[in-house]
C-alpha atoms as a PDB file:
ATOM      1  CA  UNK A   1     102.859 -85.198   3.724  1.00  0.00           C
ATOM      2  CA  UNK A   2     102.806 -83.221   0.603  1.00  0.00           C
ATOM      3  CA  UNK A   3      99.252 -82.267  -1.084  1.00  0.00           C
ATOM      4  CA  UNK A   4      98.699 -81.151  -4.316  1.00  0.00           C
ATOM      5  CA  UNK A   5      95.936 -78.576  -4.563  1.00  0.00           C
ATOM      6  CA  UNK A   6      94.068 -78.232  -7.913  1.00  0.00           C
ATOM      7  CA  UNK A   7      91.543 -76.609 -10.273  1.00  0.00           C
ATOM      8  CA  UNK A   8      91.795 -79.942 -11.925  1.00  0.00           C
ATOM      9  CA  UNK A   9      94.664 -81.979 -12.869  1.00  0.00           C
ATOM     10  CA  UNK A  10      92.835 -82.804 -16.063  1.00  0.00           C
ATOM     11  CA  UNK A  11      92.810 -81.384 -19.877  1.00  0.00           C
ATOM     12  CA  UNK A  12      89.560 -79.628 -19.923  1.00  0.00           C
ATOM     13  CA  UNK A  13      86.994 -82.225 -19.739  1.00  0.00           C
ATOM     14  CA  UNK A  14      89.082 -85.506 -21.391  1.00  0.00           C
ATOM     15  CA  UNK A  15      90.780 -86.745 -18.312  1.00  0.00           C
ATOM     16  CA  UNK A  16      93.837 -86.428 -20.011  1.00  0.00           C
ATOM     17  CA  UNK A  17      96.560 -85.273 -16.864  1.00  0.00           C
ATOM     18  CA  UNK A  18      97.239 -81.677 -17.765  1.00  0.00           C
ATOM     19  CA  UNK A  19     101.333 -81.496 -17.374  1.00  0.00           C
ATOM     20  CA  UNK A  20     101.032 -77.541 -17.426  1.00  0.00           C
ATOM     21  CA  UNK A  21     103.626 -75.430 -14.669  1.00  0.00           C
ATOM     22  CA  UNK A  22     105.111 -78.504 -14.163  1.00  0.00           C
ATOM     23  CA  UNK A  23     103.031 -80.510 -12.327  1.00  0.00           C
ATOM     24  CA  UNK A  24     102.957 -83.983 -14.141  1.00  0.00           C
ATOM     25  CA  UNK A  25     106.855 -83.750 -13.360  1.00  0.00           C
ATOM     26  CA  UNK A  26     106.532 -82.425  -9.572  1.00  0.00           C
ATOM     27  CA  UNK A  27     103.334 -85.160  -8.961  1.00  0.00           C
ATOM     28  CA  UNK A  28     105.771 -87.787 -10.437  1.00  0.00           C
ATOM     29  CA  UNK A  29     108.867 -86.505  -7.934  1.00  0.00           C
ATOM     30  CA  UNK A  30     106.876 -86.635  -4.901  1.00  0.00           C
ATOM     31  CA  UNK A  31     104.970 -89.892  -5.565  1.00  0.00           C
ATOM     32  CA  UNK A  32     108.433 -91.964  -6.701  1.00  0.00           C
ATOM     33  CA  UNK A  33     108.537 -94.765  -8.982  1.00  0.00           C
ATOM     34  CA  UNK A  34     106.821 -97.567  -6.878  1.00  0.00           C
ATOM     35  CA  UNK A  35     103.188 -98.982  -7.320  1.00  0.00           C
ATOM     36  CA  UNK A  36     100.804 -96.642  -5.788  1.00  0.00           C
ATOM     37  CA  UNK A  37      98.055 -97.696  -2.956  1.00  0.00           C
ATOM     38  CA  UNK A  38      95.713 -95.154  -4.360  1.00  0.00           C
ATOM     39  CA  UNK A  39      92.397 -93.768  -2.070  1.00  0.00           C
ATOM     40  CA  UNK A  40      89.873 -91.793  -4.332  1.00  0.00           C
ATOM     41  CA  UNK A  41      87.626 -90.298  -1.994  1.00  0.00           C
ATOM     42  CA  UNK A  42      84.208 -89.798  -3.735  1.00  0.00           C
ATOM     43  CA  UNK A  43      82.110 -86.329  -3.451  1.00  0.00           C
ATOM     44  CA  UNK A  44      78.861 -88.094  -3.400  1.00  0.00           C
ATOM     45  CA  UNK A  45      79.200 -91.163  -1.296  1.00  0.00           C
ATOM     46  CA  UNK A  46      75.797 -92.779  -1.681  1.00  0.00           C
ATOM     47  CA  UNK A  47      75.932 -92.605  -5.849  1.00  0.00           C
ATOM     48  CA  UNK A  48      77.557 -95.612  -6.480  1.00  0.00           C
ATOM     49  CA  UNK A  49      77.768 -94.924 -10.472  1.00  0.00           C
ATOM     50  CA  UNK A  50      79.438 -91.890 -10.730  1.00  0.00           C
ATOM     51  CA  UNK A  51      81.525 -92.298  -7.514  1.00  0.00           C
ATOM     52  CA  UNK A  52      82.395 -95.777  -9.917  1.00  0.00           C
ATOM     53  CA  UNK A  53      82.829 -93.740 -13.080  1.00  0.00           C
ATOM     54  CA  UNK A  54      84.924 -90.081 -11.345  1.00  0.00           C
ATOM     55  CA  UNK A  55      87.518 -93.262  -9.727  1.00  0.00           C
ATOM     56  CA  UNK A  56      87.490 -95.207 -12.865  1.00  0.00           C
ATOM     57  CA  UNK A  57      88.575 -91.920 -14.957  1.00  0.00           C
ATOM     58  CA  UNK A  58      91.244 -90.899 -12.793  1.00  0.00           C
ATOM     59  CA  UNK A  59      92.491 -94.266 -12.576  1.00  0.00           C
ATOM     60  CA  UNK A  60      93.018 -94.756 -16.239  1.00  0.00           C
ATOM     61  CA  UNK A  61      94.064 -91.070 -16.663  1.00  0.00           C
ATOM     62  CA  UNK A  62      97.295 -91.437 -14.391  1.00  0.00           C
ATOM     63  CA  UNK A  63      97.748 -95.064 -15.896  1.00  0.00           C
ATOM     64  CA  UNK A  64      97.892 -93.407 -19.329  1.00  0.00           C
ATOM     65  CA  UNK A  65     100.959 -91.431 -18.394  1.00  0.00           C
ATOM     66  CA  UNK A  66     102.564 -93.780 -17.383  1.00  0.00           C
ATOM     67  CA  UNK A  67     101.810 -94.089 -13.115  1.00  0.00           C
ATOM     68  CA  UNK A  68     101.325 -97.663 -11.475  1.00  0.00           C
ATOM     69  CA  UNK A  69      99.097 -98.726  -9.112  1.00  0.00           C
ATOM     70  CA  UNK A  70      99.547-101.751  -6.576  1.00  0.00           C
ATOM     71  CA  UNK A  71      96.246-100.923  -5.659  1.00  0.00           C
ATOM     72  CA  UNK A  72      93.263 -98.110  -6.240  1.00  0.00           C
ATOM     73  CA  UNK A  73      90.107 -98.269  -4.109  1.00  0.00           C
ATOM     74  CA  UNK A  74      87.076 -96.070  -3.704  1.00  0.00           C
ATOM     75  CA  UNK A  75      85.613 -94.885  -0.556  1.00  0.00           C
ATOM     76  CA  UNK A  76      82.176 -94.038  -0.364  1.00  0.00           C
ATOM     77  CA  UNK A  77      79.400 -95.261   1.664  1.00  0.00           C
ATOM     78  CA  UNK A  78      79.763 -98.988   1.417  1.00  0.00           C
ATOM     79  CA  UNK A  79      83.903 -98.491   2.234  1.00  0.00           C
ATOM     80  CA  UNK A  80      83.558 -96.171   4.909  1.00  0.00           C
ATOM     81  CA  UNK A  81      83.583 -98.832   7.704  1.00  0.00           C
ATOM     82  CA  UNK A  82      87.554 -99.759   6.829  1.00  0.00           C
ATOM     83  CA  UNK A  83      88.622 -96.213   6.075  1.00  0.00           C
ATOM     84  CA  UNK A  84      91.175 -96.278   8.845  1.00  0.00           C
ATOM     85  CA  UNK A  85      92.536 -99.267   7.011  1.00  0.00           C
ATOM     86  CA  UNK A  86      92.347 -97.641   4.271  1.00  0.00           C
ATOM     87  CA  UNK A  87      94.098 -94.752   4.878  1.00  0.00           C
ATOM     88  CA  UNK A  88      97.023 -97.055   6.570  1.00  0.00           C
ATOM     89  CA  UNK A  89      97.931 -98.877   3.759  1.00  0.00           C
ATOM     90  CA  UNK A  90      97.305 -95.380   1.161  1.00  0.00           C
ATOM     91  CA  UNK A  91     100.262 -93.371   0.200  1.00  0.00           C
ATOM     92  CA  UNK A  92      98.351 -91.674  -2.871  1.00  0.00           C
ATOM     93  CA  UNK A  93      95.142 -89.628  -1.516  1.00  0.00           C
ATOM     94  CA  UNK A  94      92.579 -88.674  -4.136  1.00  0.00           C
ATOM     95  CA  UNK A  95      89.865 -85.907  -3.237  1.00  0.00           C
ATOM     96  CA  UNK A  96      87.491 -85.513  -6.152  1.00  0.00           C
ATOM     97  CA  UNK A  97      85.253 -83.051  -7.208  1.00  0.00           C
ATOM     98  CA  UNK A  98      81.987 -82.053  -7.118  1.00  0.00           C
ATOM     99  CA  UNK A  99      79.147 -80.537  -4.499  1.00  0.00           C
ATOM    100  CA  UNK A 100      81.439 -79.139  -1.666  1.00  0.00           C
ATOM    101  CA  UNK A 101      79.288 -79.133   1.263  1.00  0.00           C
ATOM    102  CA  UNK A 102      78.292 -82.710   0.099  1.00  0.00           C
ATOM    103  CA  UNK A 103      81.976 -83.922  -0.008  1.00  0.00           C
ATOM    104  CA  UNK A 104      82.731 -81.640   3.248  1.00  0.00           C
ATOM    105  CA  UNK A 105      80.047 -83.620   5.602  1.00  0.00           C
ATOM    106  CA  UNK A 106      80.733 -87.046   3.944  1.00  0.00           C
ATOM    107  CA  UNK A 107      84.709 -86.025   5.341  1.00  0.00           C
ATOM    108  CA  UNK A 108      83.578 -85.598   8.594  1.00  0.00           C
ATOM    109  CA  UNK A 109      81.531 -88.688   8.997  1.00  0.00           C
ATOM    110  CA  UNK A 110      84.715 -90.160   7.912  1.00  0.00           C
ATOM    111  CA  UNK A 111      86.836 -88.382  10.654  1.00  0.00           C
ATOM    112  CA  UNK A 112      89.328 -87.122   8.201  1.00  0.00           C
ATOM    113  CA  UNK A 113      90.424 -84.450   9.775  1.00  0.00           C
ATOM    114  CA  UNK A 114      92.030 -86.526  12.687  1.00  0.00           C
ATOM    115  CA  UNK A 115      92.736 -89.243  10.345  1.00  0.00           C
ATOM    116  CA  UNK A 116      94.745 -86.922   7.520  1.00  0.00           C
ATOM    117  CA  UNK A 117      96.947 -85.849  10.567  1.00  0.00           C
ATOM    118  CA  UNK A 118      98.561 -89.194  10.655  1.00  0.00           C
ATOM    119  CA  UNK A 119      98.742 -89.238   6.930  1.00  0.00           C
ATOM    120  CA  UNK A 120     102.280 -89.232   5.247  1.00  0.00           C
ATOM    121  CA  UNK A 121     101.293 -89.862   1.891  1.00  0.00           C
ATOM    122  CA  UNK A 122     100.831 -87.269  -1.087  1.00  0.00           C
ATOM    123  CA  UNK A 123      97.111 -85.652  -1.350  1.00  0.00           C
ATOM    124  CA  UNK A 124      95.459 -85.081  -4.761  1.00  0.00           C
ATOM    125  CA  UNK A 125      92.778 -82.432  -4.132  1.00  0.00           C
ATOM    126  CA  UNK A 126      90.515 -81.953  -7.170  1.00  0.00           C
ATOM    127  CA  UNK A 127      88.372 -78.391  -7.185  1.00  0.00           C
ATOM    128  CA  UNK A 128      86.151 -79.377  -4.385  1.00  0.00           C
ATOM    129  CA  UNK A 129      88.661 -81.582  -2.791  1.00  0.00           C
ATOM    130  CA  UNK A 130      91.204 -78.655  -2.874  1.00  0.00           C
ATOM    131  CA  UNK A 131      88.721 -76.702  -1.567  1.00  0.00           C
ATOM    132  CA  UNK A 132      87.844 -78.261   1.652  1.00  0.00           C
ATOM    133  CA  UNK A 133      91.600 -79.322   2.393  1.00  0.00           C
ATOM    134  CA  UNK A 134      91.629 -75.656   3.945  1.00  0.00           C
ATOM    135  CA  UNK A 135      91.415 -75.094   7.415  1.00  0.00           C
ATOM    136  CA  UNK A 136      87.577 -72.963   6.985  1.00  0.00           C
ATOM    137  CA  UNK A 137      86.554 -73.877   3.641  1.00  0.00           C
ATOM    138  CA  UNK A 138      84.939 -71.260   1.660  1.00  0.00           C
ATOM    139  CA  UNK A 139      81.865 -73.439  -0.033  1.00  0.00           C
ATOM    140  CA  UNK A 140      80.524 -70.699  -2.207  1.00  0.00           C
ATOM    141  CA  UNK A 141      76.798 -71.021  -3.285  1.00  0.00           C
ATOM    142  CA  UNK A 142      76.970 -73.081  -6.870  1.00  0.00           C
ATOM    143  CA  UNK A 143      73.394 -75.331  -6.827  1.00  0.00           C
ATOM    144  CA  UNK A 144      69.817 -73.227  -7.659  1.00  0.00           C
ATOM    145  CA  UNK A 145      68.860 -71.804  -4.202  1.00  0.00           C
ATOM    146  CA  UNK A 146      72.049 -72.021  -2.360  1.00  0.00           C
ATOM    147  CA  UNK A 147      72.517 -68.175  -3.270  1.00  0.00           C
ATOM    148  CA  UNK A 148      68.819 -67.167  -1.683  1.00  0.00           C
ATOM    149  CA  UNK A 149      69.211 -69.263   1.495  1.00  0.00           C
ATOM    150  CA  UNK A 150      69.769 -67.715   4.288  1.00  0.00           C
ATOM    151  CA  UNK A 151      70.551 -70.892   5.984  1.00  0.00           C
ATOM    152  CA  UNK A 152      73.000 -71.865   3.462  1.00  0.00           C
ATOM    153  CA  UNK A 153      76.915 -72.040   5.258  1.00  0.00           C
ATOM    154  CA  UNK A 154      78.951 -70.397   2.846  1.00  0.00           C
ATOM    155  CA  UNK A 155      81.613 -71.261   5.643  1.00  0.00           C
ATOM    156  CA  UNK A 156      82.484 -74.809   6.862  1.00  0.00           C
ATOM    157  CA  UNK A 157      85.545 -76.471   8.986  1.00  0.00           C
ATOM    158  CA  UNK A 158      87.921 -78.921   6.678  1.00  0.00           C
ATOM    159  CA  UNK A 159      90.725 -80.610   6.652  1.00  0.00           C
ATOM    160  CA  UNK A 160      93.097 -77.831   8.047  1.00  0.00           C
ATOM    161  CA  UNK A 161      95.915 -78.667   5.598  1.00  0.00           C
ATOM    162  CA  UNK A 162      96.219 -74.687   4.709  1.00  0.00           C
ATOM    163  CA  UNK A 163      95.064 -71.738   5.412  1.00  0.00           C
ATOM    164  CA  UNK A 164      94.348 -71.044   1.355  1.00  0.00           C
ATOM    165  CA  UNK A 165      90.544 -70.821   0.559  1.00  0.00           C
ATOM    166  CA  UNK A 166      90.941 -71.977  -3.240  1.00  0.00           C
ATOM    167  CA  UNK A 167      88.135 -70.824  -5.840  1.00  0.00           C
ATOM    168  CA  UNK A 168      88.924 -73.100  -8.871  1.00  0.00           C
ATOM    169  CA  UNK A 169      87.896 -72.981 -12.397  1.00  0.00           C
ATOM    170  CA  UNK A 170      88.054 -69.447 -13.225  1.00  0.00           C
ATOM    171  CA  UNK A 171      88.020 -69.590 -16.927  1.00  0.00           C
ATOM    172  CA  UNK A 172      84.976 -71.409 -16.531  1.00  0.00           C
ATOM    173  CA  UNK A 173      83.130 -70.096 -14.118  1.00  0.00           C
ATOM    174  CA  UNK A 174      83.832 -66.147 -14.592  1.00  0.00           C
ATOM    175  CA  UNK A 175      80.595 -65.363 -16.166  1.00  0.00           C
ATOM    176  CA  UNK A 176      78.812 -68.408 -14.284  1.00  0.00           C
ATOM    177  CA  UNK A 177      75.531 -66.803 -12.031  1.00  0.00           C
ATOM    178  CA  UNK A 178      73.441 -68.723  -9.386  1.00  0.00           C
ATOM    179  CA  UNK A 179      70.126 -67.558  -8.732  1.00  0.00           C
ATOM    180  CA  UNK A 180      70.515 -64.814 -10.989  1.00  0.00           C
ATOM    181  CA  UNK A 181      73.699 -63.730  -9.344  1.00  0.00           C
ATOM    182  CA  UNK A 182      77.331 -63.304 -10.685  1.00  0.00           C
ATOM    183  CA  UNK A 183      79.278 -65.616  -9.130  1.00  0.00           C
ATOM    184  CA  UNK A 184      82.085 -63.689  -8.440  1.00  0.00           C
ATOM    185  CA  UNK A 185      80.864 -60.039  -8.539  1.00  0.00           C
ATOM    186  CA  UNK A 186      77.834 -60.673  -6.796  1.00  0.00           C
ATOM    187  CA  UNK A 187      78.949 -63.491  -4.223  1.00  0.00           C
ATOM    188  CA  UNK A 188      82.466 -63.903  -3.717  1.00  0.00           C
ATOM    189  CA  UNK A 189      83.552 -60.420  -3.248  1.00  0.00           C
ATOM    190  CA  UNK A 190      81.197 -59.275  -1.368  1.00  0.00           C
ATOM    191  CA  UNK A 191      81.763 -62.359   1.236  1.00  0.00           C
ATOM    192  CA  UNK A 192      85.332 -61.521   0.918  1.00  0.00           C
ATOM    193  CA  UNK A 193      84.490 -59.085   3.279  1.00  0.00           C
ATOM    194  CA  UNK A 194      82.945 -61.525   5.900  1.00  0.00           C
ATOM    195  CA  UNK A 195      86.131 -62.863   8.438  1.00  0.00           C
ATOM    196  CA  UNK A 196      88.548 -60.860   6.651  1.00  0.00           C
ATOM    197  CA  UNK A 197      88.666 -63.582   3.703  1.00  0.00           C
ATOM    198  CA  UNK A 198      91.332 -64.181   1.007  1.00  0.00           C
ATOM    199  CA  UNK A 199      89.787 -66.017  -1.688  1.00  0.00           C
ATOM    200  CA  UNK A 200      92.641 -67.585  -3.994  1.00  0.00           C
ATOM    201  CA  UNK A 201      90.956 -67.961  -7.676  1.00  0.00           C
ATOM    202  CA  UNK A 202      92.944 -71.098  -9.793  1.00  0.00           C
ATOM    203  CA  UNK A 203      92.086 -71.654 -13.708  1.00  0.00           C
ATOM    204  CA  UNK A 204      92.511 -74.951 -14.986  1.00  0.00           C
ATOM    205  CA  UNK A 205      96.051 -75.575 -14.838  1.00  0.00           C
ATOM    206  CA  UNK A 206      97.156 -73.963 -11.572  1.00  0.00           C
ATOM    207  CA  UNK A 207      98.147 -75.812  -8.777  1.00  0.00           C
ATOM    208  CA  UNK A 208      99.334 -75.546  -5.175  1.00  0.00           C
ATOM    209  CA  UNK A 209     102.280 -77.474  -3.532  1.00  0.00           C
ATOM    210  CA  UNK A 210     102.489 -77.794  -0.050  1.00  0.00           C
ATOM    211  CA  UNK A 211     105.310 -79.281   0.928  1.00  0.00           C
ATOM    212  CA  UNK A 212     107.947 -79.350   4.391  1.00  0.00           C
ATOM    213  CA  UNK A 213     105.764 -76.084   6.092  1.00  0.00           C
ATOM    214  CA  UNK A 214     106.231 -74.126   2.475  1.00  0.00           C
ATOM    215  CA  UNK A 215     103.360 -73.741  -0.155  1.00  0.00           C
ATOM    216  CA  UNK A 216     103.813 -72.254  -3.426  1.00  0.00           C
ATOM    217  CA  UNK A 217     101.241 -71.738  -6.345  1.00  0.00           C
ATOM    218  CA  UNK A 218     102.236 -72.915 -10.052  1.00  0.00           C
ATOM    219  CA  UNK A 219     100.466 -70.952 -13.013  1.00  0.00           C
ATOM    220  CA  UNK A 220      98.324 -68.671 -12.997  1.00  0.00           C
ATOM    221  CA  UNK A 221      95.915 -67.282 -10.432  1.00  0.00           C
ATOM    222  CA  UNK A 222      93.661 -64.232  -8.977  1.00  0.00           C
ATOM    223  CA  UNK A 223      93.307 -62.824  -5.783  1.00  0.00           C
ATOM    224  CA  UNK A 224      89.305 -61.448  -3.858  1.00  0.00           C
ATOM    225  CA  UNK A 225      90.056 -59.768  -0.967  1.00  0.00           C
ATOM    226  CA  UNK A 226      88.312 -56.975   0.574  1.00  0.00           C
ATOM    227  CA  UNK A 227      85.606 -56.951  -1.951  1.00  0.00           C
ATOM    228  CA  UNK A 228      88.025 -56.432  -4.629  1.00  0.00           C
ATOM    229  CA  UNK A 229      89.610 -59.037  -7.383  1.00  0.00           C
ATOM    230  CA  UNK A 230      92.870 -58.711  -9.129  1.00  0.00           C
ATOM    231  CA  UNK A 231      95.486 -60.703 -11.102  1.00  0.00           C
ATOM    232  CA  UNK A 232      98.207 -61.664  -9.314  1.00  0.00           C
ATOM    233  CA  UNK A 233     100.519 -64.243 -11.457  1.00  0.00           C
ATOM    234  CA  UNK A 234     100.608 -65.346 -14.553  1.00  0.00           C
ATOM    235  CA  UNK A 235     100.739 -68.841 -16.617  1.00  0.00           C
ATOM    236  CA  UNK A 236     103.977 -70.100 -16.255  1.00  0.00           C
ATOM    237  CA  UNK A 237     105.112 -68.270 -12.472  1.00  0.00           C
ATOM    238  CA  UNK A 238     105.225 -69.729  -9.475  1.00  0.00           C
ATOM    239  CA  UNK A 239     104.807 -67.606  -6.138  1.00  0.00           C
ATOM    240  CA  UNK A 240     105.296 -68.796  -2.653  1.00  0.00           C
ATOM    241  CA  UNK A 241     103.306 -68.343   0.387  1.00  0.00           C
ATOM    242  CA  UNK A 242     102.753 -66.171   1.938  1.00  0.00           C
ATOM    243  CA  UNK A 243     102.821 -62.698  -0.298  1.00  0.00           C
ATOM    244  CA  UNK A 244     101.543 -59.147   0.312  1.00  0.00           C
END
């Protein structure tokens, strides 16, 4: 298996694939040249329109540059009875976006987490789906209330493909607040704290590749650990795992 871990792989908001730190060329590499059997794995499982409309964009998107598809399906609520079939005949794993507890219990009623074991395919994870490939996801409040609940699991088991707790969107989110706090100021860094976390903060742009027990991050990205946030690469590096 190799899984590609994004903020997005898109241009902003135009579904255009974004080929910045080279990961048009590397996504192209690892899938090969053959028709795809392509799995988009919805966030929001019981909303068939935009489940519909997320697959349909990212469909067209990698068909614009130039990727082939034997065949693309969607699982959400009305597929979820066949996703062991599914997932046999997939080589090309999508995991949008979107609400990530929401995506993160609709992965467990699907038994990913045993069923990604046996996966030898390559794994798309887009900003939520990135997010809860990690071993204990990191689902920071980002809906009106989350913040103020004390109820609210700001950590949740996932897919266990890494140990990297991924923040994405960081150019849009840095002066983002829920519930009238600071999303990374007020929430992230101060949870950083809470098991000894390591949050890894991606822009738009940034990727990780895990690949053969190595994972290295393309572009730029930030580090929150003990309450604290810094810089640690730039657009255009790559650094492999792990680092002090």
């Amino acid at each position: 298996m190799k899984y590609f871990l994004t903020s997005s792989p898109s241009v902003a908001m135009d579904g255009a694939i974004n080929p910045a730190n080279g990961f048009l060329d590397r996504l192209r590499h690892a899938l090969g040249q053959h028709p795809l059997h392509a799995l988009f794995v919805t966030t929001y499982p019981d909303d068939v329109p935009w489940s519909e409309h997320c697959s349909v964009c990212m469909c067209q998107a990698f068909e614009e540059v130039g990727f082939q598809f034997a065949s693309y399906e969607l699982l959400d609520r009305r597929t979820a009875p066949r996703v062991e079939e599914l997932m046999r005949r997939c080589d090309f794993l999508i995991l949008g976006g979107g609400h990530v507890p929401s995506q993160n219990a609709f992965l467990h009623d699907l038994d990913m987490p045993r069923l990604i074991k046996r996966f030898n395919g390559v794994v798309l994870g887009i900003s939520a789906g990135s997010m809860n490939c990690a071993r204990i996801v990191y689902a920071q409040p980002e809906e009106p209330g989350e913040a103020l609940d004390a109820n609210y699991a700001r950590f949740l088991p996932g897919l266990g493909l890494t140990e990297v707790q991924i923040l994405p969107h960081y150019h849009l989110c840095k002066e983002m607040q829920v519930d009238g706090f600071k999303v990374y100021d007020d929430i992230a860094m101060p949870d950083s704290r809470l098991r000894q976390s390591r949050f890894y903060v991606f822009p738009d742009g940034t990727y990780l590749l895990g690949e053969g027990g190595t994972e290295t991050i393309y572009g730029e990205f930030l580090l929150i650990e003990n309450g604290v946030m810094r810089r640690v690469a730039g657009d255009g590096q790559h650094m492999q795992l792990p680092f002090v």
